[in-house]
PDB file of N, CA and C in Angstrom:
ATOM      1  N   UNK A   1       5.823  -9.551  -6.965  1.00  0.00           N
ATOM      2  CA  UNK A   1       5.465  -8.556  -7.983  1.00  0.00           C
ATOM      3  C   UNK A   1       4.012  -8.115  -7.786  1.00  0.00           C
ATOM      4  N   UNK A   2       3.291  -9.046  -7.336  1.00  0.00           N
ATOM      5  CA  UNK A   2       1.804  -8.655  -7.526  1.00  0.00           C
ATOM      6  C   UNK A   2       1.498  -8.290  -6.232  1.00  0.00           C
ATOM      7  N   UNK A   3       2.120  -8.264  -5.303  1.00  0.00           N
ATOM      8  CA  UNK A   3       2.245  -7.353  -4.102  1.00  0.00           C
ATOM      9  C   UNK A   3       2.832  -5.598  -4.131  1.00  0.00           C
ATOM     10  N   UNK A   4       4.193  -5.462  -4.993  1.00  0.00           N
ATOM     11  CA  UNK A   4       4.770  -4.254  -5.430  1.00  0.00           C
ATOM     12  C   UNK A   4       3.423  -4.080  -6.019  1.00  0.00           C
ATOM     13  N   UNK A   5       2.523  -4.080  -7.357  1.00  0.00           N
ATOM     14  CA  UNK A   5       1.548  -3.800  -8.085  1.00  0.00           C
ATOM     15  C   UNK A   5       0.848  -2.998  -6.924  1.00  0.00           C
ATOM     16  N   UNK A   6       0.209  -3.567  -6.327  1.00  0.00           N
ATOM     17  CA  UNK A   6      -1.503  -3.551  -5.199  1.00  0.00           C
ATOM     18  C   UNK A   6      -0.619  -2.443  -4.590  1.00  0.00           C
ATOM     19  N   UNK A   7       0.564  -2.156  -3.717  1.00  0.00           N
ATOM     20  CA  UNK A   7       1.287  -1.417  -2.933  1.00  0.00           C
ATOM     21  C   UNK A   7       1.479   0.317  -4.221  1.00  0.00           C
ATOM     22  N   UNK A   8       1.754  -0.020  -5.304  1.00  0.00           N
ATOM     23  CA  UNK A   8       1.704   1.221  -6.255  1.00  0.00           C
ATOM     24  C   UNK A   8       0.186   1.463  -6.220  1.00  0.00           C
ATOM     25  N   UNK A   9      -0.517   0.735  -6.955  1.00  0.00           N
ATOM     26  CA  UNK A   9      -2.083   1.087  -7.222  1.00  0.00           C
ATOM     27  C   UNK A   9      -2.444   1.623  -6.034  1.00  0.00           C
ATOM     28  N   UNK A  10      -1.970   1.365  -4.581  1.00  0.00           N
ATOM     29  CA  UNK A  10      -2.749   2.102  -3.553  1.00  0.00           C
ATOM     30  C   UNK A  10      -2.253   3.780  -3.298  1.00  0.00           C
ATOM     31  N   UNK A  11      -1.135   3.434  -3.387  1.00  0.00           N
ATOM     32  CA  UNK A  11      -0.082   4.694  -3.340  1.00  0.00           C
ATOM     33  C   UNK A  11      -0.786   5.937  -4.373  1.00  0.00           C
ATOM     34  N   UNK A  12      -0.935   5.166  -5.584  1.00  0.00           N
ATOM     35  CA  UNK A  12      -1.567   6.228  -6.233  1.00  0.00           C
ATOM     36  C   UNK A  12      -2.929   6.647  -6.913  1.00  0.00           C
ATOM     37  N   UNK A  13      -3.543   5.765  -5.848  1.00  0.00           N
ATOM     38  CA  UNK A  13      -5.570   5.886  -5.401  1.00  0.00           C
ATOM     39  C   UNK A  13      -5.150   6.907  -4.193  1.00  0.00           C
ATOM     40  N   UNK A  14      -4.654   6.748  -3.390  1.00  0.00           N
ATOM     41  CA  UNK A  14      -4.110   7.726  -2.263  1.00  0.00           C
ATOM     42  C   UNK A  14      -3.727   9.312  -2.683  1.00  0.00           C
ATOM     43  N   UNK A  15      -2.908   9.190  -3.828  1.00  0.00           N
ATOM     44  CA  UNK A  15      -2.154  10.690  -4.507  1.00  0.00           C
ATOM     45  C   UNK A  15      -3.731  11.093  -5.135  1.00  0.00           C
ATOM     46  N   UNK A  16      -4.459   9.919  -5.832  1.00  0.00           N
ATOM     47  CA  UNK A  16      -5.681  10.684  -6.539  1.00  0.00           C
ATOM     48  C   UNK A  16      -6.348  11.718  -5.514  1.00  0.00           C
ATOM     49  N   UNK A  17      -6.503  10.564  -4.631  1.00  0.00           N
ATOM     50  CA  UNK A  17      -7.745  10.946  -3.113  1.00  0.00           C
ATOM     51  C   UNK A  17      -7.007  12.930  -3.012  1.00  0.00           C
ATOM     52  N   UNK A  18      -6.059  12.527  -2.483  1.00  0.00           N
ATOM     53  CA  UNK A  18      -5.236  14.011  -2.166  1.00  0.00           C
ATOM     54  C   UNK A  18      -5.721  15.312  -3.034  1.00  0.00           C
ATOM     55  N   UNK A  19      -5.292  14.866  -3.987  1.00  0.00           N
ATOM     56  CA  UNK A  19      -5.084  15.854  -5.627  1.00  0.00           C
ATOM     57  C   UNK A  19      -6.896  16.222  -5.169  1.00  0.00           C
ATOM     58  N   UNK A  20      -7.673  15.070  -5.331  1.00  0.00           N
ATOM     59  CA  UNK A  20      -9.062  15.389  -5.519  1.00  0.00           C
ATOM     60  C   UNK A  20      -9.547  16.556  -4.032  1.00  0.00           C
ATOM     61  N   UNK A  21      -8.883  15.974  -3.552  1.00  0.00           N
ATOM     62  CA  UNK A  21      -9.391  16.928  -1.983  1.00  0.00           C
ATOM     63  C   UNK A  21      -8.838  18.128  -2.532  1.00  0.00           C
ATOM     64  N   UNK A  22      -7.592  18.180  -2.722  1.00  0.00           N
ATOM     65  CA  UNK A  22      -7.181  19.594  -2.930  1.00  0.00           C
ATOM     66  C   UNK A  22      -8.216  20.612  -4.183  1.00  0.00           C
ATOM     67  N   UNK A  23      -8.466  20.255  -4.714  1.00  0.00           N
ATOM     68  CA  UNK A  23      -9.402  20.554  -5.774  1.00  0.00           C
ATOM     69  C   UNK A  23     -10.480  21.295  -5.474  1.00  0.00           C
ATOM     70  N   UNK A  24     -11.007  20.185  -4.375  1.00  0.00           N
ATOM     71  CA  UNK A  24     -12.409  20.812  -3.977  1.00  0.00           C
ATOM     72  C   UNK A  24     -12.074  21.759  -2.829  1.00  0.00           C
ATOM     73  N   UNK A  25     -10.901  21.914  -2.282  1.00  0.00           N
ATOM     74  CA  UNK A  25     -10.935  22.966  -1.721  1.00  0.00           C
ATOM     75  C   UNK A  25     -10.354  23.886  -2.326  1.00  0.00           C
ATOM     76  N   UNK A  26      -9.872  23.850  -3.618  1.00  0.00           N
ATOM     77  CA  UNK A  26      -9.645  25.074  -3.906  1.00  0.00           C
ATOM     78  C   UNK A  26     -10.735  25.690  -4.724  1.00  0.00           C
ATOM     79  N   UNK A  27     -11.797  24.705  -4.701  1.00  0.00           N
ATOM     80  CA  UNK A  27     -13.205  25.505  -5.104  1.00  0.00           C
ATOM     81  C   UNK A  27     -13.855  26.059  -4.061  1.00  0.00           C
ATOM     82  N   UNK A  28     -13.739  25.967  -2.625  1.00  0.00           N
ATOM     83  CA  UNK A  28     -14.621  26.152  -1.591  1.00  0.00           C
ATOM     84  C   UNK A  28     -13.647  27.384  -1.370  1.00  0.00           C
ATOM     85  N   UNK A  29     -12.917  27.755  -1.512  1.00  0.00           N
ATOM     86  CA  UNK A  29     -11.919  28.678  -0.942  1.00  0.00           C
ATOM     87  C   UNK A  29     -11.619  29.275  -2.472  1.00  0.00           C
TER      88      UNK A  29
END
């Protein structure tokens, strides 16, 4: 279980990372 946990929490530090990139490029653009 506390392996599934760390494996979600990364998955969706990863979707943040994304979302956040996309962001700033849709300010640069």
């Amino acid at each position: 279980m506390d392996l599934t946990k760390g494996n979600a929490s990364s998955e969706t530090t990863e979707f943040a990372r994304l979302n956040a990139t996309a962001r700033i490029r849709s300010k640069l653009f």
